[in-house]
Protein backbone atom coordinates (compact mmCIF):
# COMPACT_ATOMS: atom_id res chain seq x y z
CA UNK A 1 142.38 151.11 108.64
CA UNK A 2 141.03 151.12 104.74
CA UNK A 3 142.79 147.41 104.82
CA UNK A 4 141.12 146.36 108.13
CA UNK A 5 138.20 147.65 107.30
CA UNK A 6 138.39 145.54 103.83
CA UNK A 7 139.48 142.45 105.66
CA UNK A 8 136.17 142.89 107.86
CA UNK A 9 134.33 143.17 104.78
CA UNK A 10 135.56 139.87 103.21
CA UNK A 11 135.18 138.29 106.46
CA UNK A 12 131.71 139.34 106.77
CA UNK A 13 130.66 137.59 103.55
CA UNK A 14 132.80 134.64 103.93
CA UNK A 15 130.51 134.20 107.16
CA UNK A 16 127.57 134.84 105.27
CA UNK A 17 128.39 131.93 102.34
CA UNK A 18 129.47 129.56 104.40
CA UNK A 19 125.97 130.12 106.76
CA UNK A 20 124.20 129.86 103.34
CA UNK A 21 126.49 126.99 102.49
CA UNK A 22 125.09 125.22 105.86
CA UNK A 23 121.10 126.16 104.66
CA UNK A 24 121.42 124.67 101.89
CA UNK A 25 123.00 121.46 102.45
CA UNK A 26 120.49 121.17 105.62
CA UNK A 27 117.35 121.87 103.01
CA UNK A 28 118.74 119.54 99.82
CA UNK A 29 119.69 116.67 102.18
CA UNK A 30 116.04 115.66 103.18
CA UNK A 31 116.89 112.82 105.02
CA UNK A 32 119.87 111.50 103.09
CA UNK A 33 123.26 111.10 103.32
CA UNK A 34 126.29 109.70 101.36
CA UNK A 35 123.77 107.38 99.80
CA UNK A 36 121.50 106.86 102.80
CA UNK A 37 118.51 107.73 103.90
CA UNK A 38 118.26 108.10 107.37
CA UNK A 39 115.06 106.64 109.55
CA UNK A 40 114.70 107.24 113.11
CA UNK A 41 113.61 104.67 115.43
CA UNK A 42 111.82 106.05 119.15
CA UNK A 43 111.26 103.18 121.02
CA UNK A 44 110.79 101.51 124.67
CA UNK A 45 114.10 100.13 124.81
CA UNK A 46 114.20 100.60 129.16
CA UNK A 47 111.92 101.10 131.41
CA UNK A 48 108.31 99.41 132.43
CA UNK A 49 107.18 98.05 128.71
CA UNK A 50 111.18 97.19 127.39
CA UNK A 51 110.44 93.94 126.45
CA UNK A 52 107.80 96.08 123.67
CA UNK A 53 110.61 97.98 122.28
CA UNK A 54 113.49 95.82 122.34
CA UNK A 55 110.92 93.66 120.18
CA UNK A 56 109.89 95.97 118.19
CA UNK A 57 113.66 97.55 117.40
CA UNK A 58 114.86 93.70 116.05
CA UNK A 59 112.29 93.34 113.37
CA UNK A 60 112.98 96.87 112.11
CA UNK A 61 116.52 96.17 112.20
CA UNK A 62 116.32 92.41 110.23
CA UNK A 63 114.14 94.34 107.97
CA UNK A 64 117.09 97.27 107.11
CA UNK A 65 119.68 94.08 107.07
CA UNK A 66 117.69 92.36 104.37
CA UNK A 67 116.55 95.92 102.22
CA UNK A 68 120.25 96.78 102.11
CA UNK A 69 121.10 93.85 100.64
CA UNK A 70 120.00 95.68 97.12
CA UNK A 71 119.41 98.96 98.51
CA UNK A 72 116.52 101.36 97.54
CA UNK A 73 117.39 102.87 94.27
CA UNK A 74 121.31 102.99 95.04
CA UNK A 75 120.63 104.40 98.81
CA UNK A 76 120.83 102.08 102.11
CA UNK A 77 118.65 102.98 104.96
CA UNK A 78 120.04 104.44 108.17
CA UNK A 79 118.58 104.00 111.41
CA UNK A 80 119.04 106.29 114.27
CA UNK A 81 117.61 105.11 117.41
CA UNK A 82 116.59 106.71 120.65
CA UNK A 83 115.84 105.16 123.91
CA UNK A 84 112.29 107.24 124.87
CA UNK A 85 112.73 104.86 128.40
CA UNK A 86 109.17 103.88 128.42
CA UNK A 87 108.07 107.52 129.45
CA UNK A 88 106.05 109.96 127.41
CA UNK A 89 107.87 113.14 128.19
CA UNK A 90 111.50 110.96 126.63
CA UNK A 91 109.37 110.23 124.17
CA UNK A 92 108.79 114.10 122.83
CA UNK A 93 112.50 114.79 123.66
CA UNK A 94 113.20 111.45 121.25
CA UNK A 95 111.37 112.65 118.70
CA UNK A 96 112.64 116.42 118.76
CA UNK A 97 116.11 115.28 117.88
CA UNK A 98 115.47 112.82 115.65
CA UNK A 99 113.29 115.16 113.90
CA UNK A 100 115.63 118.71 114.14
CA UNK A 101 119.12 117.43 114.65
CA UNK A 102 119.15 114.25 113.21
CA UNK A 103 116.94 115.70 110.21
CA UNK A 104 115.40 111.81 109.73
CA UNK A 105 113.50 110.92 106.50
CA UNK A 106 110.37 109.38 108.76
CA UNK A 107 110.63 108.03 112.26
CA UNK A 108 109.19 105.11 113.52
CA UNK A 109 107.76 104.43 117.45
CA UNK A 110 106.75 104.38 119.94
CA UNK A 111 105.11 101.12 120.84
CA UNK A 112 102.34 102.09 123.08
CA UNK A 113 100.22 104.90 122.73
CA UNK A 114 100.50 107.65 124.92
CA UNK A 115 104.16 107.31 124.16
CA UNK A 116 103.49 107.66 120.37
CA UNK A 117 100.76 110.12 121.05
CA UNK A 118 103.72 112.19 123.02
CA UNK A 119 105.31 112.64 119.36
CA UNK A 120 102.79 113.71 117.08
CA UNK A 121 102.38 117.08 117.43
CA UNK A 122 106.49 116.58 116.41
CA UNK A 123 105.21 115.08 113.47
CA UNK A 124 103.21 117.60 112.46
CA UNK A 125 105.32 120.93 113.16
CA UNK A 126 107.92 119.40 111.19
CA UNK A 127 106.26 117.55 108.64
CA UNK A 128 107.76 114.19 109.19
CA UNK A 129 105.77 110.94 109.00
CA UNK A 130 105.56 109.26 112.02
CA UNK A 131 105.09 105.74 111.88
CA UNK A 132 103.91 103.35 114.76
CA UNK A 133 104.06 99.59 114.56
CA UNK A 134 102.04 98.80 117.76
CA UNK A 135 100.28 101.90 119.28
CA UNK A 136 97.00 101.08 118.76
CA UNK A 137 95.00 104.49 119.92
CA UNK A 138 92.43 105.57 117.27
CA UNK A 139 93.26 109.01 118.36
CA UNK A 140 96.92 108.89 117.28
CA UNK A 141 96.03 109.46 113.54
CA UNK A 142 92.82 111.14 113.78
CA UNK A 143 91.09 113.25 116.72
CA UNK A 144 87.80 115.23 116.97
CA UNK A 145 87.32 115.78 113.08
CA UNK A 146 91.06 115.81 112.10
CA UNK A 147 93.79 113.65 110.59
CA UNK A 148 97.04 113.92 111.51
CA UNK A 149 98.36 114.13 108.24
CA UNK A 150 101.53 112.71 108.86
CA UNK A 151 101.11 109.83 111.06
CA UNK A 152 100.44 106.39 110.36
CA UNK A 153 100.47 102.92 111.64
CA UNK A 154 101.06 99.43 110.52
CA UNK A 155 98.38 98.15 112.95
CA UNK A 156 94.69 98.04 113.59
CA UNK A 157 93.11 100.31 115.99
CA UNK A 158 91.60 99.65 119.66
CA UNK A 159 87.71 99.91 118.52
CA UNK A 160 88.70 96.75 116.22
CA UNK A 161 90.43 95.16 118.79
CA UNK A 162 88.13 95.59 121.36
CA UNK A 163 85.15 94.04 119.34
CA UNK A 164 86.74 91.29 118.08
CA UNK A 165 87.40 90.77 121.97
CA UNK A 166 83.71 91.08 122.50
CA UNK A 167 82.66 89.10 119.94
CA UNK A 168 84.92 86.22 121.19
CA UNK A 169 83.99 86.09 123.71
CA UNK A 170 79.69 86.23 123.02
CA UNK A 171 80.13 83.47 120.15
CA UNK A 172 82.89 81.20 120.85
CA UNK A 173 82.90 81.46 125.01
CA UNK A 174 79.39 81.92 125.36
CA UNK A 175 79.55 84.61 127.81
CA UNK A 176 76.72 86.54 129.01
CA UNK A 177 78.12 88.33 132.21
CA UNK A 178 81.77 90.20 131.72
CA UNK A 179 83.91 92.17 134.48
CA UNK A 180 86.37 94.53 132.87
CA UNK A 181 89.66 95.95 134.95
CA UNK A 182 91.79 98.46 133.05
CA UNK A 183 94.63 100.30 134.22
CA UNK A 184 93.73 104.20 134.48
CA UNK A 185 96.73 105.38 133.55
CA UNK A 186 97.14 104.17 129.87
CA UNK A 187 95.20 105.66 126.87
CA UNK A 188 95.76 101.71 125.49
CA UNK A 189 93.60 100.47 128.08
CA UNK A 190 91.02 102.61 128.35
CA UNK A 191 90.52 102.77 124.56
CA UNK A 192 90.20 98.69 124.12
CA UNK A 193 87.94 98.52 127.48
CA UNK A 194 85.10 101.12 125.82
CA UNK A 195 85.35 99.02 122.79
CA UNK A 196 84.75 96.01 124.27
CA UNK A 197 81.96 97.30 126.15
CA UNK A 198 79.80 98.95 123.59
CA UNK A 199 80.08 95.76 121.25
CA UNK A 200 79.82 93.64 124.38
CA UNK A 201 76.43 94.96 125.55
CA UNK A 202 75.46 95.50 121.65
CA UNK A 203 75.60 91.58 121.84
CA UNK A 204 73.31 91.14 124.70
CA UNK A 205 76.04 90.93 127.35
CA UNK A 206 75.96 92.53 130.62
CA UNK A 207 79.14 94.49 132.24
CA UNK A 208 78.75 93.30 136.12
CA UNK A 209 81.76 95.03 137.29
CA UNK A 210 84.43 97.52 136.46
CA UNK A 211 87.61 98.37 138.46
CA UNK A 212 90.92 99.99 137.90
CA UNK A 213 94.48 99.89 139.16
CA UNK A 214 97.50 102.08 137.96
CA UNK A 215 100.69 101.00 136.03
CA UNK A 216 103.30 99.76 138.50
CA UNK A 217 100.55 98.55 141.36
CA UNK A 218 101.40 95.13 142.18
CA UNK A 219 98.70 94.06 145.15
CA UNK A 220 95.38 93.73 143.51
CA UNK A 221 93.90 90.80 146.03
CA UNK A 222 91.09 93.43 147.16
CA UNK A 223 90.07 94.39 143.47
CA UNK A 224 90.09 90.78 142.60
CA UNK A 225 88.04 89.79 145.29
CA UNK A 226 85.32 92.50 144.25
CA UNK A 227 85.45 91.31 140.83
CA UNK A 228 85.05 87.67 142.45
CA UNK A 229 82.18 88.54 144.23
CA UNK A 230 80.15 90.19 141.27
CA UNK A 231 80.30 86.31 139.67
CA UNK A 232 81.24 87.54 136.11
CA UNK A 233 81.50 84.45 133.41
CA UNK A 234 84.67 86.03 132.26
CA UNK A 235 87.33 89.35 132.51
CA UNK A 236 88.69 91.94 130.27
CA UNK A 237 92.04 93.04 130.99
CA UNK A 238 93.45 95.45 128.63
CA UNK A 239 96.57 95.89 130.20
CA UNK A 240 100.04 95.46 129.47
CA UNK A 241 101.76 92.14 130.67
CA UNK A 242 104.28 93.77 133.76
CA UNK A 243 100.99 93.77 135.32
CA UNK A 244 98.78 91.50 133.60
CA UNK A 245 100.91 88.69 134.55
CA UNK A 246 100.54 89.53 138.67
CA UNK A 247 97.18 90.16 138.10
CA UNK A 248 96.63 86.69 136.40
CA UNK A 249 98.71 85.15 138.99
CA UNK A 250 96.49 86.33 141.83
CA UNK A 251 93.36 86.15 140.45
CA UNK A 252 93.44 82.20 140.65
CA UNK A 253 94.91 82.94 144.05
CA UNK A 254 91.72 83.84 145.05
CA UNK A 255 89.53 81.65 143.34
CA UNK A 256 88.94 83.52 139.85
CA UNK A 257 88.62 80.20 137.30
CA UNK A 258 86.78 82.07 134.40
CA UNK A 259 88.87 83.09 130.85
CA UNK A 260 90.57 86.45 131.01
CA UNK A 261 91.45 88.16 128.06
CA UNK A 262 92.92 91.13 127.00
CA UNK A 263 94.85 92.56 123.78
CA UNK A 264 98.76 92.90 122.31
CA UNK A 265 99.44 94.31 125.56
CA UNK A 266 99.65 90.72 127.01
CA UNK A 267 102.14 89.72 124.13
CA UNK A 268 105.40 89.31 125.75
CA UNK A 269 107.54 86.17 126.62
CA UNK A 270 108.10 88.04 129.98
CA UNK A 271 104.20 87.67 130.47
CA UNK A 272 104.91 83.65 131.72
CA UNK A 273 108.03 84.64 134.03
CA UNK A 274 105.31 86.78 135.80
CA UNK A 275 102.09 84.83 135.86
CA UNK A 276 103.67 81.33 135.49
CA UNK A 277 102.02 78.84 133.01
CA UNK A 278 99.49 77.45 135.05
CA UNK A 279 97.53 80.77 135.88
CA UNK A 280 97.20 81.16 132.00
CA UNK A 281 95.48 78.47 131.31
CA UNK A 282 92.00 79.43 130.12
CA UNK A 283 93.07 83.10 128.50
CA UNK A 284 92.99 84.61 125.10
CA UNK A 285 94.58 87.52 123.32
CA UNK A 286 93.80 89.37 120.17
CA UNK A 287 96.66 90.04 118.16
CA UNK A 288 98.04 91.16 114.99
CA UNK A 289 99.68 87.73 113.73
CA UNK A 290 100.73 84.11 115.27
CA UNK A 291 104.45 82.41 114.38
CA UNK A 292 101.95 79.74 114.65
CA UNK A 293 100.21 80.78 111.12
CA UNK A 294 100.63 78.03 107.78
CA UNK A 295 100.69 81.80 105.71
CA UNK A 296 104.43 81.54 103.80
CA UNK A 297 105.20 84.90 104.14
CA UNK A 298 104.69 84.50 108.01
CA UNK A 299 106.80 81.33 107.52
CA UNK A 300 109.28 82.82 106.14
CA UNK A 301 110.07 85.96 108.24
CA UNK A 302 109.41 83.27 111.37
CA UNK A 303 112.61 81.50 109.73
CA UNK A 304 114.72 84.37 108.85
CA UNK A 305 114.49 86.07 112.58
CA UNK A 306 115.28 83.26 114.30
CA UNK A 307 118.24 82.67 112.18
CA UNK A 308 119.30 85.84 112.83
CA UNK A 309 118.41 85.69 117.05
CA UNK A 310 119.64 82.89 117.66
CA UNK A 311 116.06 80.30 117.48
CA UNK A 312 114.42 82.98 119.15
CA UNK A 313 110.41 83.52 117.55
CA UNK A 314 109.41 86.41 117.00
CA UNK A 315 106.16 87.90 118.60
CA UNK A 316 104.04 90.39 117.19
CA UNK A 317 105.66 93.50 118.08
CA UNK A 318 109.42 92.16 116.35
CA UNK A 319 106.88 91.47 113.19
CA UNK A 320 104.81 94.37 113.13
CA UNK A 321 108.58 96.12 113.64
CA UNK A 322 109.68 94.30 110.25
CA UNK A 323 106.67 95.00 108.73
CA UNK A 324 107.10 99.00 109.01
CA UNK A 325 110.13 98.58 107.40
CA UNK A 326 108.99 97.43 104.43
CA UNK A 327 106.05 99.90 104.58
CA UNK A 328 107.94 103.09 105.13
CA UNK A 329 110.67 101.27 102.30
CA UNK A 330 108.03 100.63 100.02
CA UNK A 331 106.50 104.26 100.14
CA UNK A 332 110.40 106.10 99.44
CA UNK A 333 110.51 103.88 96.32
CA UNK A 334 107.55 104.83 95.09
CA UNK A 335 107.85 108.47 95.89
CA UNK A 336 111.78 107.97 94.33
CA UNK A 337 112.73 110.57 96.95
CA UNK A 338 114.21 110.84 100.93
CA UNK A 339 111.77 113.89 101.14
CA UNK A 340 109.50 113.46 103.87
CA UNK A 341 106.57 115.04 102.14
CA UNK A 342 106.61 112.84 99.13
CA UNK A 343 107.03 110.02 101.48
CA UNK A 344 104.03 111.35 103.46
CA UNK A 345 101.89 111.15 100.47
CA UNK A 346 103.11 107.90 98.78
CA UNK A 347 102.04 106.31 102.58
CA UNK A 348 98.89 108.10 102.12
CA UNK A 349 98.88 105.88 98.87
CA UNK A 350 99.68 102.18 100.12
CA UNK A 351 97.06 100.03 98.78
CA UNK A 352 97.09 95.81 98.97
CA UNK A 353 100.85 95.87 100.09
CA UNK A 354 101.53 92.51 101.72
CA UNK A 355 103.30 92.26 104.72
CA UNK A 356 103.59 89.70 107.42
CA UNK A 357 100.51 91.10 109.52
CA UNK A 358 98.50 90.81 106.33
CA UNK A 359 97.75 92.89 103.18
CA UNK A 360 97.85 96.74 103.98
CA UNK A 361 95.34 98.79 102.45
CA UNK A 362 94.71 102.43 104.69
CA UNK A 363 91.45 103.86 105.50
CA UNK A 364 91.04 107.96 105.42
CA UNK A 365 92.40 108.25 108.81
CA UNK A 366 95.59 106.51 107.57
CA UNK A 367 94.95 103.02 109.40
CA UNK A 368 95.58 99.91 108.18
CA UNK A 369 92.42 97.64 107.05
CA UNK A 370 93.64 94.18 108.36
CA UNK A 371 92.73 91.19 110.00
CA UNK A 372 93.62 90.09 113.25
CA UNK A 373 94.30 86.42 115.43
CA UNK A 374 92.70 84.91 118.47
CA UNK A 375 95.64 83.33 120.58
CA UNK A 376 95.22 80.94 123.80
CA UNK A 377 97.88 80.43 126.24
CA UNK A 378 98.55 76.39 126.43
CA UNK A 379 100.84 75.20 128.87
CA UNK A 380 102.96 79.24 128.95
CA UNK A 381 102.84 79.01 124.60
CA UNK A 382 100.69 80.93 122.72
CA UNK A 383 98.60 78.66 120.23
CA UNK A 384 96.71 79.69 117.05
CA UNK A 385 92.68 79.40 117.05
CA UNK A 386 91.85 81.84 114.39
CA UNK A 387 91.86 84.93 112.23
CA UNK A 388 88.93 87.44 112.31
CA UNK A 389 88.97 89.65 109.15
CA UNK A 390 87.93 93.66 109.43
């Protein structure tokens, strides 16, 4: 019995070290891991806004390919990606395991908003940065009074967005009468359309009609021919391009020759297999960069994707991918850790880094201060016109 009981005993504590054995090598790993540091990628990679993702996930990978080349102070980065399926509630799931079984240095994603909004309060509890490329939401980082101290984002917000829109389209289109049709369901839309409206009228304009349809509608003849019938000079469509590109496509159906233009939503090379090239003629995007700008930093990530995808160019969701990269890559060095709080505040920190979408500097709500491009659609390409700094 004495020896049973003594056995017991020793077992007990064995149990004990090796559960304290586990703690410990959870806390003191912080992200890393024979000589990586892992990252975690959430991402659209199925589902209604793919083509956003899959984007997205190739300039963040070319960017790992070329930073292990040397390595960040002996370590390699790590990605570990999850497929959030274009769906908020994936998206929280996503970032729980990244962020408690994966035990990630930083993640990165989504690229829309209310699936990156569906991982912040992840963020937080855990104290992880969270890091979108695309999700452009002013809420995201900061909401009623508060920053989200751990998120961030490589790209300007909707209010920016939305009055360069406006602006656009008072100085350069001359338009004094706008009709605005956003889909209901997306926190991207509605943000950009109540932008572009307050700057809109703040110019003089006049809003003459507003409608709404829901992701994954694809008859809008009767909303079109309301909008049609209020004679607008011009339409706002803040939407993303599974349904920008029907929407385009019908409204010349029935008669509607005036510009449309909308944001980075529209920015997809699926957007033409929808609308067609002809229907596009006479629209305009803001973005966050053109493959189209002289810049030779832009020239030379242009080059270096296509070499590695085969000639394809990369829009502004593979670059503002690449660019996170090197933002999140950037901050690690500088905090000469894989801890996620000393990453946290060396992000907080970023100041004139230059990246493809422009020099980063971030404002107190942890967005970047950059400029952004005016495309037009000419014969299904998108062609330069200009940049409009903050």
């Amino acid at each position: 019995m004495r020896k049973r009981k003594l056995a017991g005993i020793c077992m007990s504590f064995m149990v004990a070290a090796g559960v304290m054995a586990g703690c410990n090598s959870s806390a003191s790993s912080d992200g890393e891991k024979g000589g990586t540091i892992k990252i975690g990628a959430n991402l659209e990679l199925s589902g209604g806004v793919a083509s956003y993702g899959q984007s997205a996930k190739e300039g963040i990978e070319l960017a790992i390919e070329e930073i292990n080349k040397k390595g960040i102070d002996g370590k390699k980065l790590e990605l570990v990606t999850v497929d959030n399926k274009s769906d908020a509630a994936e998206a929280t799931s996503g970032a729980l395991k990244l962020a408690t079984q994966d035990k990630v240095a930083a993640m990165i994603g989504a690229a829309t908003s209310t699936n990156t909004l569906a991982q912040v309060q992840i963020a937080q509890d855990n104290k992880i940065p969270l890091i979108t490329p695309t999700a452009t939401n002013a809420t995201i980082t900061y909401k009623d009074g508060k920053l989200n101290d751990f998120v961030f984002r490589t790209c300007f917000i909707d209010p920016f967005q939305g009055t360069v829109a406006a602006n656009f389209a008072t100085n350069d289109l001359k338009v004094k009468n706008a009709a605005v049709l956003i889909d209901s369901s997306s926190d991207y839309s509605k943000g950009l359309a109540a932008a572009f409206k307050k700057a809109f009228k703040a110019n003089g304009g006049k809003i003459v009609a507003e409608e709404a349809y829901v992701a994954k509608d694809t008859d809008f003849h009767a909303t079109l021919t309301r909008i049609k019938a209020a004679k607008p000079d011009y339409v706002f469509l803040p939407g993303f391009y599974e349904e920008v590109g029907l929407i385009v496509k019908q409204a010349r159906e029935v008669g509607i020759t005036v510009p449309f233009m909308g944001g980075d939503g529209w920015d997809s090379p699926k957007l033409v297999d929808i609308a067609g090239a002809d229907p596009l003629k006479n629209t305009y995007i803001t973005n966050h960069y053109s493959s189209g700008d002289s810049d030779k930093k832009v020239q030379e990530f242009v080059s270096a994707f296509k070499a590695k995808y085969g000639g394809k160019s990369p829009d502004a969701f593979g670059a503002l991918g690449y660019d996170t990269v090197y933002f999140l890559a950037d901050a690690i060095k500088r905090a000469g850790s894989s801890d996620p709080k000393k990453i946290q505040k060396a992000l907080e920190e970023t100041d004139g880094l230059q990246l493809v979408s422009g020099k980063v500097k971030l404002d107190n709500h942890h967005d970047p201060i950059k400029a952004a491009v005016i495309l037009e659609y000419v014969n299904g390409q998108q062609q330069y016109k200009t940049k409009v700094n903050p």
